[in-house]
N, C-alpha and C. Protein backbone atom coordinates (compact mmCIF):
# COMPACT_ATOMS: atom_id res chain seq x y z
N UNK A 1 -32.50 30.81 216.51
CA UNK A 1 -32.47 32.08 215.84
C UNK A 1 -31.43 33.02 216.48
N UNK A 2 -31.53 32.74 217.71
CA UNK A 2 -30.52 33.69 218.95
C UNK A 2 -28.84 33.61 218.19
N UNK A 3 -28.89 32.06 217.93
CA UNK A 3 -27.52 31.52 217.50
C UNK A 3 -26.92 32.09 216.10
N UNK A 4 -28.09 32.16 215.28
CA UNK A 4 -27.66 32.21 213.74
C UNK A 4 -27.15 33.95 213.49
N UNK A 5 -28.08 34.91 214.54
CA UNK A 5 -27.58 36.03 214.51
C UNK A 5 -26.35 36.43 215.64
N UNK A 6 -26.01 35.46 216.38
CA UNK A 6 -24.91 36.20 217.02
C UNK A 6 -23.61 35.72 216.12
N UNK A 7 -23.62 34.85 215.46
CA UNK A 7 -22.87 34.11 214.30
C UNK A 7 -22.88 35.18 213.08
N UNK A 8 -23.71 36.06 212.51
CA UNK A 8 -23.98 37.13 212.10
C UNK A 8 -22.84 38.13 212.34
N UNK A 9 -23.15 38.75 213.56
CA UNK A 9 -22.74 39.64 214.05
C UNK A 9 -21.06 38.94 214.93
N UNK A 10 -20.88 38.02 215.04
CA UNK A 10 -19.47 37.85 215.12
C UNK A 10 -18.86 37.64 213.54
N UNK A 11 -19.59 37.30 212.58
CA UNK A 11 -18.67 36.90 211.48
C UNK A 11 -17.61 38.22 211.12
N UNK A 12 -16.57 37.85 210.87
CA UNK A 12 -15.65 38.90 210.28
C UNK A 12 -15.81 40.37 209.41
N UNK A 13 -15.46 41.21 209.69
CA UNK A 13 -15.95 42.20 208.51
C UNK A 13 -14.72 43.07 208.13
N UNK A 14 -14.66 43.68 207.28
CA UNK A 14 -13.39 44.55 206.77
C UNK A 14 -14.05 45.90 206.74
N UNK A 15 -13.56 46.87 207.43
CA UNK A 15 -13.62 48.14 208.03
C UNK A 15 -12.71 48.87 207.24
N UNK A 16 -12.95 49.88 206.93
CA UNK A 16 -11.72 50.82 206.56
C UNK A 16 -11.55 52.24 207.58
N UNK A 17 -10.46 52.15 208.00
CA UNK A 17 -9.58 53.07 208.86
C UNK A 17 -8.93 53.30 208.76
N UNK A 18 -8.10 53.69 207.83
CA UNK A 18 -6.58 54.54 207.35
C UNK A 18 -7.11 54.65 205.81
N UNK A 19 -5.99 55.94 205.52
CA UNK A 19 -5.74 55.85 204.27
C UNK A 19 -5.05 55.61 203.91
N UNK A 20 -4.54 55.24 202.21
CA UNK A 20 -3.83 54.48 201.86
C UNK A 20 -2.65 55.47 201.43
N UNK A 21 -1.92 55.00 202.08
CA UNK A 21 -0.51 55.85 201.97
C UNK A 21 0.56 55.84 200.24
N UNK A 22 -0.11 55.09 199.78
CA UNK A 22 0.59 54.67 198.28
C UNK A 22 0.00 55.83 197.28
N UNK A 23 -1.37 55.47 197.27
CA UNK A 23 -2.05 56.80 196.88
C UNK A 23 -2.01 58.12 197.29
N UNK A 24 -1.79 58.37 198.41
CA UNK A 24 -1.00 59.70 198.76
C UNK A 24 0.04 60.38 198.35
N UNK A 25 0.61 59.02 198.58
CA UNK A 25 2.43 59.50 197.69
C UNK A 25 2.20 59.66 196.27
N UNK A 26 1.28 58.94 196.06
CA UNK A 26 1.24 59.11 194.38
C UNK A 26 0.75 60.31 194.30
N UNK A 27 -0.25 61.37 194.62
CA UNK A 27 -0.76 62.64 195.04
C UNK A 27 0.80 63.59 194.67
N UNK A 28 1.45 63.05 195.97
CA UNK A 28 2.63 63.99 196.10
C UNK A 28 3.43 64.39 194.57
N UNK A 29 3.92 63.34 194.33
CA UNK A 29 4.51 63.02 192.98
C UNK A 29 4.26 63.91 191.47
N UNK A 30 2.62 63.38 191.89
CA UNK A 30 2.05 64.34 190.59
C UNK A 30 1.95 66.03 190.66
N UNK A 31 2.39 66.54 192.09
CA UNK A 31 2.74 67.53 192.01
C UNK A 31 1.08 68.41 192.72
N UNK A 32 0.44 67.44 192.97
CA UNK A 32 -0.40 68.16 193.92
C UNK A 32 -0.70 69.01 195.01
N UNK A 33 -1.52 70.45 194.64
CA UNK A 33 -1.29 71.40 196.09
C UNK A 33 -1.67 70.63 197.57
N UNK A 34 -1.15 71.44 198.10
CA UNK A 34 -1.77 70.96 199.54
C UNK A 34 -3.16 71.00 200.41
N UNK A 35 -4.13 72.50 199.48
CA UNK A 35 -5.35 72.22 199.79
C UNK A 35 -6.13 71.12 199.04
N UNK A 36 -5.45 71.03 197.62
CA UNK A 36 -6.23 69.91 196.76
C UNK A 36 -6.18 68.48 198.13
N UNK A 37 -4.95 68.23 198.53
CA UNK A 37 -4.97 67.01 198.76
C UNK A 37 -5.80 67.08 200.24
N UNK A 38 -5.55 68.03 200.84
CA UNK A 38 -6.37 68.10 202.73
C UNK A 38 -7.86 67.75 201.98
N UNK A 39 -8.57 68.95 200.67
CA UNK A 39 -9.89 68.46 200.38
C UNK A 39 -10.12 67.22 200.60
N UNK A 40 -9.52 66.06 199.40
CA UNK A 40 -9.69 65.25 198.72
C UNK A 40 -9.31 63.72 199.97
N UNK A 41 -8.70 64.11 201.15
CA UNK A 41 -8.28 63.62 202.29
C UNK A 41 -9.68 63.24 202.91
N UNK A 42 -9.79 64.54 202.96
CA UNK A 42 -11.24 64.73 203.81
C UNK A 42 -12.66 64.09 203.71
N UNK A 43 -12.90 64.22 201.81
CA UNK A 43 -13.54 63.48 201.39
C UNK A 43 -13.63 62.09 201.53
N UNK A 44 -12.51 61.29 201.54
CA UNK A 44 -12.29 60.38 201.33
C UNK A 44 -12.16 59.38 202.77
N UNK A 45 -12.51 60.47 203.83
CA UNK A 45 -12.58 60.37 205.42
C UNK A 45 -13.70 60.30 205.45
N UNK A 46 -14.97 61.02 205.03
CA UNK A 46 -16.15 61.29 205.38
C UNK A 46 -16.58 59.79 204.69
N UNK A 47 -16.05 59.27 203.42
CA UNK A 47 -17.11 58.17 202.27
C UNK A 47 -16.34 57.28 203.32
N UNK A 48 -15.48 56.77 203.58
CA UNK A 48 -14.88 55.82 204.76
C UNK A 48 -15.91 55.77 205.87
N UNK A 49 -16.32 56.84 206.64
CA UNK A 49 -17.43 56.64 207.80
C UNK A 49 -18.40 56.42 207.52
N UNK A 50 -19.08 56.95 206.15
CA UNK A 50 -20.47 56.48 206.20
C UNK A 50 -20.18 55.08 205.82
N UNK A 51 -19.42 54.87 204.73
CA UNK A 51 -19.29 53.34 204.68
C UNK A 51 -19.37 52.60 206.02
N UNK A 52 -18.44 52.81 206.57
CA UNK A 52 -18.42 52.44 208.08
C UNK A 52 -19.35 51.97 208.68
N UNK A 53 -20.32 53.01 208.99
CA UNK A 53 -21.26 53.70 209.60
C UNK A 53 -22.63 52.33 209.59
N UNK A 54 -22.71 52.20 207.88
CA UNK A 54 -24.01 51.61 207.80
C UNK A 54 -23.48 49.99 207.84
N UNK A 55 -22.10 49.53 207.81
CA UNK A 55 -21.75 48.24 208.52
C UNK A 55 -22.36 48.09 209.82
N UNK A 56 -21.83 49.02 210.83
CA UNK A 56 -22.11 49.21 212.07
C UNK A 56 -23.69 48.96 212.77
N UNK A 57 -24.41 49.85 211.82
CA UNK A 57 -26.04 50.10 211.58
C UNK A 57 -26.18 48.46 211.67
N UNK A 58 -25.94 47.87 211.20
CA UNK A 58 -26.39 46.81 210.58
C UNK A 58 -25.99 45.98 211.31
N UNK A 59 -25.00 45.72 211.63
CA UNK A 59 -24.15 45.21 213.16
C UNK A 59 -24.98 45.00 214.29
N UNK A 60 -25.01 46.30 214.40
CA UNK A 60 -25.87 47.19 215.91
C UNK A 60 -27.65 46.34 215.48
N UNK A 61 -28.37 46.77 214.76
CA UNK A 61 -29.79 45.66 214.79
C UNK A 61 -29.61 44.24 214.89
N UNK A 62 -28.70 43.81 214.48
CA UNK A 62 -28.68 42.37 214.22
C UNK A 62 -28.55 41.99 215.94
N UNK A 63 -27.25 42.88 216.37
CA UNK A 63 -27.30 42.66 217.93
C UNK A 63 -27.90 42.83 218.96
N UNK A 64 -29.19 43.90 218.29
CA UNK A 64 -30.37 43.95 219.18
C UNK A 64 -31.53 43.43 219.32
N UNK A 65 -31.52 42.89 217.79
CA UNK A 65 -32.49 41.17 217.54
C UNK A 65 -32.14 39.97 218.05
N UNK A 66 -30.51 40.10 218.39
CA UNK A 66 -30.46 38.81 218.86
C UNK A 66 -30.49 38.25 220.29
N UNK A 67 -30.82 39.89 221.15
CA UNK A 67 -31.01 39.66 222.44
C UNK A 67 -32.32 39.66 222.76
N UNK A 68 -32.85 40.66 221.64
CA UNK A 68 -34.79 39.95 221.83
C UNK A 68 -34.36 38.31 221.73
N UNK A 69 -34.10 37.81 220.55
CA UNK A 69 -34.21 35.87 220.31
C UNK A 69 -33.71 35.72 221.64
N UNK A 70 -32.97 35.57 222.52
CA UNK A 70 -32.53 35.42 223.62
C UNK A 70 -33.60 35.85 224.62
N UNK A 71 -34.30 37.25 224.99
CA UNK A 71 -34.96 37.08 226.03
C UNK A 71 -36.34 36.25 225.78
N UNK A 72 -36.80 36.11 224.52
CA UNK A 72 -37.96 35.04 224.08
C UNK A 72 -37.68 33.35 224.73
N UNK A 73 -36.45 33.11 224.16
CA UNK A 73 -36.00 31.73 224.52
C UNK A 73 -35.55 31.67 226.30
N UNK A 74 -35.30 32.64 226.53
CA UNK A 74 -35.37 32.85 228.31
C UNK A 74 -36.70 32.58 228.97
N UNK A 75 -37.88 33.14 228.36
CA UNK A 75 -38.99 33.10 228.60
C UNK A 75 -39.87 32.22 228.69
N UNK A 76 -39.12 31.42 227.22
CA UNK A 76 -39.72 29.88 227.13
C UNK A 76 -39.17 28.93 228.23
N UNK A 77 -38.23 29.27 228.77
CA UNK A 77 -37.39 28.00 229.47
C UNK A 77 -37.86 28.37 230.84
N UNK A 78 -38.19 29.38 231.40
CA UNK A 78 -39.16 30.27 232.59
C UNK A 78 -40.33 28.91 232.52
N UNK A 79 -41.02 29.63 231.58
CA UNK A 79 -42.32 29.03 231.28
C UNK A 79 -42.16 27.03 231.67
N UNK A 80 -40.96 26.84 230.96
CA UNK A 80 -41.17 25.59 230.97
C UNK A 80 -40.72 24.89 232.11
N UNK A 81 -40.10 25.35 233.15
CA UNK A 81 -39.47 25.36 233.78
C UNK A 81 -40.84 25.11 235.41
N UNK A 82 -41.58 26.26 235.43
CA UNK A 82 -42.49 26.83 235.92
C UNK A 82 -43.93 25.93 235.73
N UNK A 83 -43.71 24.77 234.77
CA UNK A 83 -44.86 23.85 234.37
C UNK A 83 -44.26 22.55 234.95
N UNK A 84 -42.79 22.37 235.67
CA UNK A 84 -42.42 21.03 236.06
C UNK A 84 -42.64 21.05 237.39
């Protein structure tokens, strides 16, 4: 179980951390003010972290379940160890 979640939590994930600079320029182009775009920046900073955020969440338990499975299977090998 120890195994299947650290396999979990190493598998790959796609994060978002920048913005996309194409869409910006496209912003520019259309002639957009400069508070429209800082807003709409900002926004688009905040839905990025929570996105983020609940990857992480999810990350973060998986990696704290998998060191319980680990100190259980430590325990067993104590135990069994302790019966030879």
């Amino acid at each position: 179980m120890a195994a299947a979640a650290s396999v979990f939590v190493l598998w790959p994930r796609t994060l978002t951390l920048a913005l996309d600079i194409e869409k910006m320029d496209g912003r520019i182009d259309k002639g957009d003010g400069i508070a429209v775009m800082i807003r709409d920046t900002s926004l688009a900073l905040y839905r990025d972290r929570k996105a983020n955020q609940r990857v992480l969440n999810r990350l973060h338990n998986v990696y704290v379940l998998s060191l319980f499975f680990v100190l259980i299977e430590l325990c067993f090998l104590l135990v069994d160890l302790a019966r030879r």
